[in-house]
Protein backbone atom coordinates (compact mmCIF):
# COMPACT_ATOMS: atom_id res chain seq x y z
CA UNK A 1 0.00 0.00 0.00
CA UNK A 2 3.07 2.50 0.51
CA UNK A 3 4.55 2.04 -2.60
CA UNK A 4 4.33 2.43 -6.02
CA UNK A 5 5.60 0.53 -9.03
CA UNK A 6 5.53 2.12 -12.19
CA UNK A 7 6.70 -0.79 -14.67
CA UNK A 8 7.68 -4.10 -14.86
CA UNK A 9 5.70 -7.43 -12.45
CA UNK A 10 5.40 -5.08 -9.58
CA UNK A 11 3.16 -3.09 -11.99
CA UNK A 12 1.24 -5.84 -12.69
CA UNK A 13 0.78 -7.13 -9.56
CA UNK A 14 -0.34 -3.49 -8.39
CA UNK A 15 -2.61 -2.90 -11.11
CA UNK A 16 -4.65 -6.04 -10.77
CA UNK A 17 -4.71 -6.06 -6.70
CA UNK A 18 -7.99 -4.72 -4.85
CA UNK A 19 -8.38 -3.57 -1.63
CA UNK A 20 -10.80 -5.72 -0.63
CA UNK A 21 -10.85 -8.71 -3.01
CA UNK A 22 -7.48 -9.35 -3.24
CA UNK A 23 -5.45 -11.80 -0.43
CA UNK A 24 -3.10 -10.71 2.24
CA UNK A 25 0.18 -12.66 0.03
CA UNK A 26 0.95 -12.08 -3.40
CA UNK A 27 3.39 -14.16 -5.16
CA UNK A 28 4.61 -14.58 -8.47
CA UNK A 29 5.77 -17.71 -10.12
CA UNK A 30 9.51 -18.00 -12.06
CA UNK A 31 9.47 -17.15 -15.69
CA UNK A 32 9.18 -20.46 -17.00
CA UNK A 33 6.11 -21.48 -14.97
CA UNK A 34 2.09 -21.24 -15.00
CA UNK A 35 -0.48 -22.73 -12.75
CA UNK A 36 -3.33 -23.35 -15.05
CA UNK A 37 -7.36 -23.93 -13.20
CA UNK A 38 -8.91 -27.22 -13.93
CA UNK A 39 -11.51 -25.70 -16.12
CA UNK A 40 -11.25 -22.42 -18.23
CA UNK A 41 -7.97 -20.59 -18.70
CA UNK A 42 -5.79 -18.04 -17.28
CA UNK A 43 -4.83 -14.73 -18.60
CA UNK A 44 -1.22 -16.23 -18.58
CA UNK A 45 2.07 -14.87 -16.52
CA UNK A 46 3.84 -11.30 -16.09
CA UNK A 47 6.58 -12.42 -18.80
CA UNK A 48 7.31 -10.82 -21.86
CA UNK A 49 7.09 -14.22 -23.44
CA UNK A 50 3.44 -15.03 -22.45
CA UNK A 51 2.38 -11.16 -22.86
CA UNK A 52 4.18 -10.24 -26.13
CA UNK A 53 0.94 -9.84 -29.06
CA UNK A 54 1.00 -8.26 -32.58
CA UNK A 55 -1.07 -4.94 -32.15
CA UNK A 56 -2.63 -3.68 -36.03
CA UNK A 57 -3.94 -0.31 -36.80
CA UNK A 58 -5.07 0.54 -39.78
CA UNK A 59 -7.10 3.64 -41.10
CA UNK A 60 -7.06 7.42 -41.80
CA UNK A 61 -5.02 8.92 -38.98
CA UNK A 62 -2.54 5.78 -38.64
CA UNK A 63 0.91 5.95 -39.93
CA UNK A 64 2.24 3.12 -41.65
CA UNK A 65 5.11 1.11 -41.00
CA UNK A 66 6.00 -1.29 -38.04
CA UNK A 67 7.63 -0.87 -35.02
CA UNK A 68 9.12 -2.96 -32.03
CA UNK A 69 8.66 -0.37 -29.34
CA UNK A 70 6.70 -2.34 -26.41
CA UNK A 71 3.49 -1.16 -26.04
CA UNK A 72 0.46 -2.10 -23.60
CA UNK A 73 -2.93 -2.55 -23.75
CA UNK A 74 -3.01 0.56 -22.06
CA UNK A 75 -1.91 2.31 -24.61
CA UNK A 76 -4.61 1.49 -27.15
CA UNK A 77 -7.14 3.63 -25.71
CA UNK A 78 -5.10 6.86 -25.48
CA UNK A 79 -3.78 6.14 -29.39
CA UNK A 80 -7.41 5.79 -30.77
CA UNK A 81 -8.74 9.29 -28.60
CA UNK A 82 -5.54 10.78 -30.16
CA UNK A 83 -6.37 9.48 -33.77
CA UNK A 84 -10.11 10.80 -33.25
CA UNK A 85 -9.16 14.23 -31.94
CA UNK A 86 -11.66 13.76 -28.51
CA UNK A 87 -10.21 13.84 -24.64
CA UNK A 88 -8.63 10.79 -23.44
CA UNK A 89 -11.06 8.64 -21.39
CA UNK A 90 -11.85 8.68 -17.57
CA UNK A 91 -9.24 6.87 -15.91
CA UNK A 92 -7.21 6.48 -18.80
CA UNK A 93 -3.27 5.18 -17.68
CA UNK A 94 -1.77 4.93 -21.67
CA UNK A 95 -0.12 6.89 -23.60
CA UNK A 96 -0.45 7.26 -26.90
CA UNK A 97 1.43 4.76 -29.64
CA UNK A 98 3.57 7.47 -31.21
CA UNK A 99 4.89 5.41 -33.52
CA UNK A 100 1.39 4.90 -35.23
CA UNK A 101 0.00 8.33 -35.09
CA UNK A 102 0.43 10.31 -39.02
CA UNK A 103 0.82 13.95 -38.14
């Protein structure tokens, strides 16, 4: 609760922990590793390797090319307020994708 973790797991872990829904431990397992449920899915780990997913734009305000700048899901919201010319949403945490905005 007194601090603050502005990338990286700790981010993570912060961003998806609630006050009162969340446990009293957090851990996180070794990159390598997943516990999967018995039924369903999961959302998958913290690691680059199990988080990494293409991300295409396409349309009048998007700038093409590619790019290999990490970017979050985050970020989408931000980049499509940006493309539309309207105010970021409430609560909005992104920035926008740079790289894809034409000027």
């Amino acid at each position: 609760m007194s601090t603050n973790f502005d990338k990286g797991t700790g981010r993570l872990v912060q961003n998806g922990f609630h006050m009162r829904l969340s446990g009293d431990v957090v851990y996180v397992l070794s990159p390598g590793f997943i516990d999967y449920p018995k039924t369903g899915s999961t959302h998958g780990s913290p690691q680059s390797y199990d988080t990494h997913v293409p991300l295409l734009l396409y349309g009048y305000g998007v700038k093409p090319g590619t790019t290999s700048a990490r970017t979050e899901v985050v970020d989408i919201a931000p980049t499509i307020a940006t493309i539309l010319k309207i105010a970021f949403p409430n609560g909005c945490t992104g920035n926008p994708i740079q790289q894809a905005l034409s000027n």
